[in-house]
N, C-alpha and C. Protein backbone atom coordinates (compact mmCIF):
# COMPACT_ATOMS: atom_id res chain seq x y z
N UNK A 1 92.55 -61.39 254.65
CA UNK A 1 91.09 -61.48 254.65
C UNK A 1 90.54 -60.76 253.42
N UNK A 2 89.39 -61.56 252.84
CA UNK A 2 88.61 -60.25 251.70
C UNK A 2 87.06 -60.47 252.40
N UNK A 3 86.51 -59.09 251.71
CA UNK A 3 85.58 -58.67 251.57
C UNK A 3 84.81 -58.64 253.18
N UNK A 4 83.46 -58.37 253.21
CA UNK A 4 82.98 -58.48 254.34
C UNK A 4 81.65 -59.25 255.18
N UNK A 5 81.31 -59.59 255.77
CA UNK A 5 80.49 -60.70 256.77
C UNK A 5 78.82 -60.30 255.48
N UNK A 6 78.83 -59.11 254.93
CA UNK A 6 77.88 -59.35 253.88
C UNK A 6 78.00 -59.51 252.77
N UNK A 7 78.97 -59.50 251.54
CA UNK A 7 79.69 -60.29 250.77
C UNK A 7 79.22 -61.89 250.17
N UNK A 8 79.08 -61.97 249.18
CA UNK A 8 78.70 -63.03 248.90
C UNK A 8 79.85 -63.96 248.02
N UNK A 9 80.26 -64.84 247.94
CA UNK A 9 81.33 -65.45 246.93
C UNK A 9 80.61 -66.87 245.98
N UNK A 10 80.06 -66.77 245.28
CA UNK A 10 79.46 -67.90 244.39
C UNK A 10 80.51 -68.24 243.14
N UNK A 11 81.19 -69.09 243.54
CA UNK A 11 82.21 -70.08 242.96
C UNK A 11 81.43 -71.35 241.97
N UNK A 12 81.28 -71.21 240.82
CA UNK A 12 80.85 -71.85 239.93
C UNK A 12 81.68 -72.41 238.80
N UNK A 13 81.71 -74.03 239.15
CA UNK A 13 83.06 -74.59 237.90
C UNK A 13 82.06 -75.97 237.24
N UNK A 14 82.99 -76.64 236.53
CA UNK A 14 82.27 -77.53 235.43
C UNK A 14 83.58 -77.79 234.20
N UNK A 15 82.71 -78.69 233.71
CA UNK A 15 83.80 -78.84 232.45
C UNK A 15 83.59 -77.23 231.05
N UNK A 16 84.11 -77.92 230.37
CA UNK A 16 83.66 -76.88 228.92
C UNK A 16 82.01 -76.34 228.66
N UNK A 17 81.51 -75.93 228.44
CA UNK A 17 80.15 -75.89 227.74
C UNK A 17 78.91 -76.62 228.63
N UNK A 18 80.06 -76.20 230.08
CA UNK A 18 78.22 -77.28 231.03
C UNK A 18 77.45 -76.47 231.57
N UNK A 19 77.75 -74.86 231.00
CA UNK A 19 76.55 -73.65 231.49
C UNK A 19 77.06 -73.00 232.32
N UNK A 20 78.67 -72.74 232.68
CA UNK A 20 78.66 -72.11 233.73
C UNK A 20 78.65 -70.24 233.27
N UNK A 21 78.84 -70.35 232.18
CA UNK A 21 78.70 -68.54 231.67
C UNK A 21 77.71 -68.01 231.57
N UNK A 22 76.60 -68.81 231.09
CA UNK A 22 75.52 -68.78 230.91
C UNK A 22 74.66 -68.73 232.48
N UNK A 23 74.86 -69.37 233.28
CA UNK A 23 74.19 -68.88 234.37
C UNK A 23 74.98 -67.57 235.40
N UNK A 24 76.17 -67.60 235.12
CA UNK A 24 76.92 -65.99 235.95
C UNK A 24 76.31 -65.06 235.25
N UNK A 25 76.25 -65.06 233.80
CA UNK A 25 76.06 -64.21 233.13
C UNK A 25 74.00 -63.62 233.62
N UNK A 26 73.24 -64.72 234.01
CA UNK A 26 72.02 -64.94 234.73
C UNK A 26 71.83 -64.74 235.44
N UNK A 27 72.58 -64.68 236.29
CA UNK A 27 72.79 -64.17 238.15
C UNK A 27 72.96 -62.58 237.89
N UNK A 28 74.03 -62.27 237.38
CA UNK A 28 74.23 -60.87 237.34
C UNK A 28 73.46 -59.96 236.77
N UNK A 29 72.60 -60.69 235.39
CA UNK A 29 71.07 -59.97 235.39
C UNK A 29 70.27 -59.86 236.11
N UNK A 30 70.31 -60.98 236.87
CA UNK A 30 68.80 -60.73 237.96
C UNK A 30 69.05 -59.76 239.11
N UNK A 31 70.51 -60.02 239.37
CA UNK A 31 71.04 -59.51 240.76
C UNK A 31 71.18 -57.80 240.08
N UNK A 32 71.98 -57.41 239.23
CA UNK A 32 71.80 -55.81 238.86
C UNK A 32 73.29 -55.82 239.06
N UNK A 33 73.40 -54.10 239.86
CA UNK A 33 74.47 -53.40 239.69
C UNK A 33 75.31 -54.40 241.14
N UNK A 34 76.46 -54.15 241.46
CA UNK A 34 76.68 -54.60 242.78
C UNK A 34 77.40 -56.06 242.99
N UNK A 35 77.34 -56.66 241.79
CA UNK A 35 78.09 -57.57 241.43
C UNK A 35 79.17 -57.97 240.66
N UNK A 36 80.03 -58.71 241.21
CA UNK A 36 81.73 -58.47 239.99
C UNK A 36 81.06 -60.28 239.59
N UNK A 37 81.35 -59.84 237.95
CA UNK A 37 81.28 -61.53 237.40
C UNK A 37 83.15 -61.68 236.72
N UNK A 38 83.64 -62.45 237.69
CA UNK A 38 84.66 -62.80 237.74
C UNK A 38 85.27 -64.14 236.55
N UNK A 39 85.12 -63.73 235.26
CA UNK A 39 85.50 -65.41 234.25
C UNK A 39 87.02 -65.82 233.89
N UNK A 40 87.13 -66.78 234.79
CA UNK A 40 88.44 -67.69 234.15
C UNK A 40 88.68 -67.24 232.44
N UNK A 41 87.90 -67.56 232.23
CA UNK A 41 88.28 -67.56 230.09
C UNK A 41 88.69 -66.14 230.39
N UNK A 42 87.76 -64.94 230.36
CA UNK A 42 88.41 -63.81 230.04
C UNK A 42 90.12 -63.11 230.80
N UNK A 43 89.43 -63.71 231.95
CA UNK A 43 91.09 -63.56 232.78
C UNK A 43 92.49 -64.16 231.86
N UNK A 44 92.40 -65.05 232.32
CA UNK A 44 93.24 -66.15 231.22
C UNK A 44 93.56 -66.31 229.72
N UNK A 45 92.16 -66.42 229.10
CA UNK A 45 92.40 -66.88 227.38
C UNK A 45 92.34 -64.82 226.98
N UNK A 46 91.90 -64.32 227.33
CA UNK A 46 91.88 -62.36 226.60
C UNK A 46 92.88 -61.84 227.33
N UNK A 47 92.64 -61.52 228.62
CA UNK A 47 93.84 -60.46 229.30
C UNK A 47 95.31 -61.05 229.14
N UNK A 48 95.24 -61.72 229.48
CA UNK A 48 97.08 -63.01 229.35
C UNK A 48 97.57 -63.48 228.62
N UNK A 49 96.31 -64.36 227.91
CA UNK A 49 96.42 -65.31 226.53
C UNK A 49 97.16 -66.17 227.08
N UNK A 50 96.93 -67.08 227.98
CA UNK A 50 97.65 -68.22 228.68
C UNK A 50 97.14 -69.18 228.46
N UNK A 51 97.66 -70.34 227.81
CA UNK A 51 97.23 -71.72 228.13
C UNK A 51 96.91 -71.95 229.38
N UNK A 52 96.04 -72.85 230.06
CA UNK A 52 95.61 -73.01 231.37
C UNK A 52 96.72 -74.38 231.60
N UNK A 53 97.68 -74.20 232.69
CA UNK A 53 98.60 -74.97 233.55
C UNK A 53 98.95 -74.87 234.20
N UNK A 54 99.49 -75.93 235.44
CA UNK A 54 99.50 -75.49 237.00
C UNK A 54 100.63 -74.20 236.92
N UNK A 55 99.71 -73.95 237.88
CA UNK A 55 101.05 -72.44 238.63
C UNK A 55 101.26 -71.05 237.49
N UNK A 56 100.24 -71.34 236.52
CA UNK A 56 99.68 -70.08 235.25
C UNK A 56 99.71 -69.04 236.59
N UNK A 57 100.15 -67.76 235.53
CA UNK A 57 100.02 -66.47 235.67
C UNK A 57 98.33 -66.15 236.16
N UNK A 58 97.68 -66.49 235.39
CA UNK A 58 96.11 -66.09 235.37
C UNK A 58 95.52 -66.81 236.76
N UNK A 59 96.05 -67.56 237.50
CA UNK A 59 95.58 -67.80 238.43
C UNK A 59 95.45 -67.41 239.78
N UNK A 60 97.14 -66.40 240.12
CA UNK A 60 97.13 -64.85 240.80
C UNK A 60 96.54 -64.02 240.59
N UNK A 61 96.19 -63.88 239.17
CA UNK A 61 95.63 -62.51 238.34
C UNK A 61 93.83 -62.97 238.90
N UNK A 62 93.47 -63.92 238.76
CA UNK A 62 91.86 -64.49 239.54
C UNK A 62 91.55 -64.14 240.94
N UNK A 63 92.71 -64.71 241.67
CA UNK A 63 92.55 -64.97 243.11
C UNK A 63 92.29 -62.82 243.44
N UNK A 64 93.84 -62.08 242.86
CA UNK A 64 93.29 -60.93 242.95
C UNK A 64 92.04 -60.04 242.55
N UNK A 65 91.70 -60.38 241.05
CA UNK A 65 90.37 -59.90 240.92
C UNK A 65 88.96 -59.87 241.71
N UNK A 66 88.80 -61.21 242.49
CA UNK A 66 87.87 -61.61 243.03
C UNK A 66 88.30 -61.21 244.57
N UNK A 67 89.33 -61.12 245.09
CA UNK A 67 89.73 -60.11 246.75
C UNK A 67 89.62 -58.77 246.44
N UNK A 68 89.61 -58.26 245.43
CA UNK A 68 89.94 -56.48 245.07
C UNK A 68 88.36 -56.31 245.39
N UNK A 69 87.42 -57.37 243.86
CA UNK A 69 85.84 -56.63 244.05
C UNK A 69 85.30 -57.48 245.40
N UNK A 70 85.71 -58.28 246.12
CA UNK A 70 84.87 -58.37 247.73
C UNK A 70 85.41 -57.22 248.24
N UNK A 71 86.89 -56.89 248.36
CA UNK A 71 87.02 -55.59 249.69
C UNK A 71 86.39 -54.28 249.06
N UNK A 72 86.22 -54.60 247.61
CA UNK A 72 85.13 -52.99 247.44
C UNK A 72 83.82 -53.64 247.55
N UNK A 73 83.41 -54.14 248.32
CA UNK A 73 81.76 -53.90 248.75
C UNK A 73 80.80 -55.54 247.55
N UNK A 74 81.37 -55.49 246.52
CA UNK A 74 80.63 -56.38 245.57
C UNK A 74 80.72 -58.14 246.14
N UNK A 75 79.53 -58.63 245.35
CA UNK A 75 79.14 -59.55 245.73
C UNK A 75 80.06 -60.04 244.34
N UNK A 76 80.70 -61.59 244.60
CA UNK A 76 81.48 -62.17 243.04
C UNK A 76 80.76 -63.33 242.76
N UNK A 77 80.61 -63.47 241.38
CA UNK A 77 80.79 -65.16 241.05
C UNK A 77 81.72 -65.16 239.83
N UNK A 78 82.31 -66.20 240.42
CA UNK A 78 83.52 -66.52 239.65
C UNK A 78 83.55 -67.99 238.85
N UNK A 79 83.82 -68.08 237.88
CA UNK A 79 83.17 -68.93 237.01
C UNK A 79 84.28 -69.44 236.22
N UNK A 80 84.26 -70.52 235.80
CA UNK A 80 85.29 -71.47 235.14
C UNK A 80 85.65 -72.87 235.43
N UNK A 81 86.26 -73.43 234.51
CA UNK A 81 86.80 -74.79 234.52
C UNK A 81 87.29 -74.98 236.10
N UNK A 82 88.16 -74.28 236.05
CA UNK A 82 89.23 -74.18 237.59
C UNK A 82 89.46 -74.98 237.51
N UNK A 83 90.07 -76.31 237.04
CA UNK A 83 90.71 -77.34 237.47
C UNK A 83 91.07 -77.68 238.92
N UNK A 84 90.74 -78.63 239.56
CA UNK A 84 90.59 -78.63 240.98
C UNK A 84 92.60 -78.93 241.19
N UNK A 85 93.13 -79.43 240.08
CA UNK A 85 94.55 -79.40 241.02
C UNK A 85 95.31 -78.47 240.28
N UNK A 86 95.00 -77.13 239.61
CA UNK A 86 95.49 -76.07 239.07
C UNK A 86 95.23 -74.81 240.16
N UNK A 87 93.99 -75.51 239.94
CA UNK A 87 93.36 -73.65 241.24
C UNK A 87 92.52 -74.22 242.43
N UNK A 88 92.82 -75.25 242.67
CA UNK A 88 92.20 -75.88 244.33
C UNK A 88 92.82 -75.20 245.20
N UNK A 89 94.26 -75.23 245.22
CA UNK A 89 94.92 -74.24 246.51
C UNK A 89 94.60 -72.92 246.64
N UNK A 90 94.32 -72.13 245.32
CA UNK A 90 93.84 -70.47 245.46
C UNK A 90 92.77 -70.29 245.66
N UNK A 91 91.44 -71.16 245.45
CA UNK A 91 90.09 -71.43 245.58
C UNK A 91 90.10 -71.77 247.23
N UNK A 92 90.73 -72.24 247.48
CA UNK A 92 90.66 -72.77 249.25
C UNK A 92 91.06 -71.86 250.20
N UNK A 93 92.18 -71.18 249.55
CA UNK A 93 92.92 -69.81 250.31
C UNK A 93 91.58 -68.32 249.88
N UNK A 94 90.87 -68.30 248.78
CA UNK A 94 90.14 -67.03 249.07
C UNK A 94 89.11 -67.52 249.71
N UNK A 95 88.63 -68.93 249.80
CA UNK A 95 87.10 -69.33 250.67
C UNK A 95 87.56 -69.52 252.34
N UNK A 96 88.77 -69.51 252.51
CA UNK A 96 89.33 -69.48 253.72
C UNK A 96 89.11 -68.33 254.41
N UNK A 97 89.54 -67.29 253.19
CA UNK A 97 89.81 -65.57 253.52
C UNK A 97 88.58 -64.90 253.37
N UNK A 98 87.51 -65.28 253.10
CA UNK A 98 86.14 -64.49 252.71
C UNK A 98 85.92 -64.41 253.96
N UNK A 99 85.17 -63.23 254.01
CA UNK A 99 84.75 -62.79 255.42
C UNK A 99 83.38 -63.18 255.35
N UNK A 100 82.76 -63.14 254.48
CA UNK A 100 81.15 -63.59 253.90
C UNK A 100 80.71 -64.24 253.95
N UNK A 101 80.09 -64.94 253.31
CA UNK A 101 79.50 -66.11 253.23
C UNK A 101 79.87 -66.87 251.62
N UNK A 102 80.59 -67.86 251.49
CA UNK A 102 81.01 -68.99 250.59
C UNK A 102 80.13 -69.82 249.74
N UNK A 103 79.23 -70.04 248.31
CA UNK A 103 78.71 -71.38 247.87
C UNK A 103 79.57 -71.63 246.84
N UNK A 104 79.54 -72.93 246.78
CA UNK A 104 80.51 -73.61 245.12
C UNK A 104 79.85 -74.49 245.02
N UNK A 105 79.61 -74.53 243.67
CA UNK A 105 78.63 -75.16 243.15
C UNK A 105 79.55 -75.75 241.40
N UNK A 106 79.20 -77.15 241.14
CA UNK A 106 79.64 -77.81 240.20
C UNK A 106 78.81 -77.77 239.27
N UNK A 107 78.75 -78.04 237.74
CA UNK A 107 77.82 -78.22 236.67
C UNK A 107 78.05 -79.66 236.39
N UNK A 108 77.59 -80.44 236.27
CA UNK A 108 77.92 -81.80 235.97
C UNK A 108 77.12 -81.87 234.79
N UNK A 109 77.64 -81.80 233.46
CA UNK A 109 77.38 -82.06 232.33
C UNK A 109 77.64 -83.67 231.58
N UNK A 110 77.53 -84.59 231.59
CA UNK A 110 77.79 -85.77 230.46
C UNK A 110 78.61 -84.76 228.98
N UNK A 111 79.52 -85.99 228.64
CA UNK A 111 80.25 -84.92 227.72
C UNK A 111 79.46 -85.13 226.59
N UNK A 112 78.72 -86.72 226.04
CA UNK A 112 77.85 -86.03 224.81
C UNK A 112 77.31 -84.81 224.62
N UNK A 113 76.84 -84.06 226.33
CA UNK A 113 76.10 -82.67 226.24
C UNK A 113 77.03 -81.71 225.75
N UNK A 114 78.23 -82.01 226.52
CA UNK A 114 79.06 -80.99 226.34
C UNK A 114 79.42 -80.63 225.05
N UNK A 115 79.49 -81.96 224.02
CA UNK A 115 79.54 -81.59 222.50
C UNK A 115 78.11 -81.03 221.93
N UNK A 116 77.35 -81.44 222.21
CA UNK A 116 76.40 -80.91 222.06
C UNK A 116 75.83 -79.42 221.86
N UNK A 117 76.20 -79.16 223.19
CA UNK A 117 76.22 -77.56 223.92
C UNK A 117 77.18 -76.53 222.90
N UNK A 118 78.69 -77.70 223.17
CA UNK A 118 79.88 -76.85 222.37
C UNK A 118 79.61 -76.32 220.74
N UNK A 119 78.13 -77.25 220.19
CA UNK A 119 78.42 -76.86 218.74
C UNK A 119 77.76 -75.90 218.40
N UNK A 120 77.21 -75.27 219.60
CA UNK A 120 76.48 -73.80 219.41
C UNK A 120 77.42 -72.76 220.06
N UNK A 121 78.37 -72.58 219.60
CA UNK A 121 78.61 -72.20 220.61
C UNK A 121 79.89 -71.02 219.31
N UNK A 122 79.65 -69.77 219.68
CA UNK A 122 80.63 -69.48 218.62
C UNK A 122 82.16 -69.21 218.51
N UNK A 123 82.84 -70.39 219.03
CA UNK A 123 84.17 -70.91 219.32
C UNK A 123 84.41 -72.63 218.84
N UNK A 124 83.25 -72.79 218.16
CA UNK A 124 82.81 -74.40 218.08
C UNK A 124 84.08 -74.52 216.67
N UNK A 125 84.22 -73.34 215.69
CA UNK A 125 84.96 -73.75 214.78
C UNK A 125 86.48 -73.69 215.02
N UNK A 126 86.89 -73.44 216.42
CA UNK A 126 88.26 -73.03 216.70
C UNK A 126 89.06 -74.61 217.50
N UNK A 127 87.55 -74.48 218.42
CA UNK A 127 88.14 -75.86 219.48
C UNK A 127 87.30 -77.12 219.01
N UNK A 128 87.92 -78.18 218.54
CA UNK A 128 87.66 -79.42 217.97
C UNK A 128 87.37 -80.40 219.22
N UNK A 129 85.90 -81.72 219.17
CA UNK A 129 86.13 -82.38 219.75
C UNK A 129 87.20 -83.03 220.25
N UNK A 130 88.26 -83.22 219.81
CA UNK A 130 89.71 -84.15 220.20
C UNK A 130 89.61 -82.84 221.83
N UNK A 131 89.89 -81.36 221.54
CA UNK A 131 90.44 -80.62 222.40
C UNK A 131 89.65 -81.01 223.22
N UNK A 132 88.07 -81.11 223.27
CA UNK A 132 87.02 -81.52 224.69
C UNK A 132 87.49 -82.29 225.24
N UNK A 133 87.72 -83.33 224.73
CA UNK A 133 88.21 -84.52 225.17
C UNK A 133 89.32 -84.21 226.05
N UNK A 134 90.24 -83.68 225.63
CA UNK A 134 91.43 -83.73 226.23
C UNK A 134 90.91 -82.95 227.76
N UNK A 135 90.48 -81.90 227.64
CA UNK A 135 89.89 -81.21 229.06
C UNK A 135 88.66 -81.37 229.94
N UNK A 136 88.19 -82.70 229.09
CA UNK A 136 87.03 -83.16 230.16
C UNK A 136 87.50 -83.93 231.34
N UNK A 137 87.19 -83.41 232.43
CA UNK A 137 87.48 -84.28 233.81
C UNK A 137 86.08 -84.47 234.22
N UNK A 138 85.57 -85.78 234.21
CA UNK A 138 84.17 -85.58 235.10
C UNK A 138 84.59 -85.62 236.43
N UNK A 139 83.45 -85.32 237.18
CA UNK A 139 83.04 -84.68 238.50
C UNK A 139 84.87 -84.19 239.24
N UNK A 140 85.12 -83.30 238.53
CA UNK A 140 86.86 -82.86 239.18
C UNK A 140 86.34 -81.59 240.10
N UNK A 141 85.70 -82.81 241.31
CA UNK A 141 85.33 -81.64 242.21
C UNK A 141 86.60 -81.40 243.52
N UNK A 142 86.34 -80.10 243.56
CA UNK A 142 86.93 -79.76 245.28
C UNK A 142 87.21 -80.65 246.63
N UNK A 143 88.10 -80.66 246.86
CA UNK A 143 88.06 -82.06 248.34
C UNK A 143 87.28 -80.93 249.16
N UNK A 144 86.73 -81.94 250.04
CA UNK A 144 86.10 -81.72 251.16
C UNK A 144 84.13 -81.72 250.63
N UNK A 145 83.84 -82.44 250.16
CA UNK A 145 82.33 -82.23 249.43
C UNK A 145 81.91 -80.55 249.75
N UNK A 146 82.31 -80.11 249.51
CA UNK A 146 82.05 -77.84 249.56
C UNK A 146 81.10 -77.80 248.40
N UNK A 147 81.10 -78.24 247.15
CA UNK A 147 80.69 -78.23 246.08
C UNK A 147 79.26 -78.73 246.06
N UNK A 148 78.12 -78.08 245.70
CA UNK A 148 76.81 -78.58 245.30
C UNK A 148 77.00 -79.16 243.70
N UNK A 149 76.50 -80.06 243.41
CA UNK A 149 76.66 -80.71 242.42
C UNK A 149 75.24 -80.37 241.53
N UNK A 150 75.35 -79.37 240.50
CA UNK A 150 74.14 -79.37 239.35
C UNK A 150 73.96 -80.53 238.22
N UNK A 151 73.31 -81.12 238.33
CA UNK A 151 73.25 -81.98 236.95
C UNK A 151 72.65 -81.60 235.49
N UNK A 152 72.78 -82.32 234.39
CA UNK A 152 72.64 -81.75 233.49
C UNK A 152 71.01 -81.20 233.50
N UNK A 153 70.07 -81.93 234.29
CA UNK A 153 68.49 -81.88 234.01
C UNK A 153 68.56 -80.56 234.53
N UNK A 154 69.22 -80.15 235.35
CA UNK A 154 68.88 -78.63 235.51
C UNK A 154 68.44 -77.77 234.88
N UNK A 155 67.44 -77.06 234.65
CA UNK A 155 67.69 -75.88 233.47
C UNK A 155 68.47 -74.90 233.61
N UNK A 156 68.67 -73.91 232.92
CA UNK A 156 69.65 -72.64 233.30
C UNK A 156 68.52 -72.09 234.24
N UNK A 157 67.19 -71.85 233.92
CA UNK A 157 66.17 -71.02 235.02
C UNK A 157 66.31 -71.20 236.14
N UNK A 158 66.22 -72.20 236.23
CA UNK A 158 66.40 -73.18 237.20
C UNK A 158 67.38 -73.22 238.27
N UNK A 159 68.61 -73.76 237.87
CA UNK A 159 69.95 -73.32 237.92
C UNK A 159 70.07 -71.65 239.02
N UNK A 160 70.25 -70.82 237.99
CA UNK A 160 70.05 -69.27 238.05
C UNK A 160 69.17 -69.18 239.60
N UNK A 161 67.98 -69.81 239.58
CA UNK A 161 66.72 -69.35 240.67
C UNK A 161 67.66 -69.97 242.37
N UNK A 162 68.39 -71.30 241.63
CA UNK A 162 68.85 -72.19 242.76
C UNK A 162 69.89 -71.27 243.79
N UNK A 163 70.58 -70.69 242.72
CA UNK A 163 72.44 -70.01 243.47
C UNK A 163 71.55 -69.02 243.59
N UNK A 164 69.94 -68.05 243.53
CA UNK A 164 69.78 -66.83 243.64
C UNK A 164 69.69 -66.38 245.20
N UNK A 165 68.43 -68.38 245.02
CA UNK A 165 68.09 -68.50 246.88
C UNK A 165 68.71 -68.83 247.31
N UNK A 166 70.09 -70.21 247.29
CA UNK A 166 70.71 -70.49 247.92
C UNK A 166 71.74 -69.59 248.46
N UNK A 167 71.76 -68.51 248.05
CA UNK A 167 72.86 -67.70 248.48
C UNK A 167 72.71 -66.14 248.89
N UNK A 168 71.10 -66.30 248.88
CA UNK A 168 70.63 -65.40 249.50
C UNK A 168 70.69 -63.85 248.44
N UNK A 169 71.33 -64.05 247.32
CA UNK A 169 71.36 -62.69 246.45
C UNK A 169 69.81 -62.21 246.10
N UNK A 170 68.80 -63.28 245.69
CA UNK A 170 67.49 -62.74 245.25
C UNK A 170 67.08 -61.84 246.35
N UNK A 171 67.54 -61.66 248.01
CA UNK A 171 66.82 -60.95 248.88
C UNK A 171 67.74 -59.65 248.89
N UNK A 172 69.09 -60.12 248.49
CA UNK A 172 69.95 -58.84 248.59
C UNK A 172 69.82 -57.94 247.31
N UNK A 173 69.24 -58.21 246.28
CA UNK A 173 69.56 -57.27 245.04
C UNK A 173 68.50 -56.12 245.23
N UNK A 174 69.17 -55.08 244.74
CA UNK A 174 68.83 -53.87 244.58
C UNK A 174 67.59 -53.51 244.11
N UNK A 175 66.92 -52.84 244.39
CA UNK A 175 65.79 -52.23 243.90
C UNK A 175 65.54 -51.94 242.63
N UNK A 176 66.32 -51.43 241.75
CA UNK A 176 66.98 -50.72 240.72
C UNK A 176 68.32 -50.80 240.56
N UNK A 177 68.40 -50.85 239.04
CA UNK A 177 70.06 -51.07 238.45
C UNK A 177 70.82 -50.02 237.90
């Protein structure tokens, strides 16, 4: 089991560049202290330096990060590609094990956006359209429809305001940070 019946777990995936850093990174401003922002990239591409492939190292190294900060008290969102048949089984086993309350939520970007998005982006001179390509899966959602689906019209405000209420953090955040 992780964390506890007040615990929050906001599971946020998408392709490359469809906003999902950009809104964890949004949540955890609004929300304050009290929150673990849990990112695939940093897990994976900084701490490991792993190519992302089934049964990767970085995908134990996730599942633990995000059970360690629920059983200490924090609310997570965990954010990344996740590939639904790389990290569907560890994604299903910690939403199984949350004692809390569970949202996952998809970014559904069109990949013109995604190039789009990607060329601001300051990694744009490292990873080449060919590489987007290769890692775009549209809608590579979760079995069982679990997943709220964001579309691109979303704004990030927007977005951000949606997972604040839907998940009840705008009533839980702190007074002060």
């Amino acid at each position: 089991m992780a964390g506890t019946a007040e615990t929050r777990l906001v599971l946020l995936r998408g392709n490359s560049a469809s906003g999902k850093s950009t809104v964890a990174a949004g949540i955890r401003e609004r929300f304050g202290r009290g929150l673990a922002l849990v990112g695939q990239d940093n897990l994976r591409r900084i701490v490991l330096r792993e190519h992302d492939r089934p049964g990767g190292a970085n995908i134990g190294l996730i599942d633990t990060v995000a059970r360690y900060s629920l059983d200490a008290g924090y609310h997570v969102v965990l954010e990344g590609i996740l590939y639904a048949d790389h990290y569907g089984q560890m994604l299903r086993h910690l939403r199984a094990d949350h004692r809390g309350h569970t949202h996952c939520y998809y970014l559904d970007v069109p990949f013109a956006e995604t190039l789009a998005r990607h060329a601001t982006k300051p990694i744009a001179g490292e990873v080449s359209e060919i590489h987007l390509r290769e890692w775009f899966r549209p809608l590579d959602l979760l079995p069982g429809s679990i997943e709220t689906v964001i579309d691109a019209g979303s704004t990030v405000a927007d977005t951000i305001d949606r997972i604040m209420h839907d998940t009840d953090l705008a009533r839980l955040a702190p007074l002060e940070d």
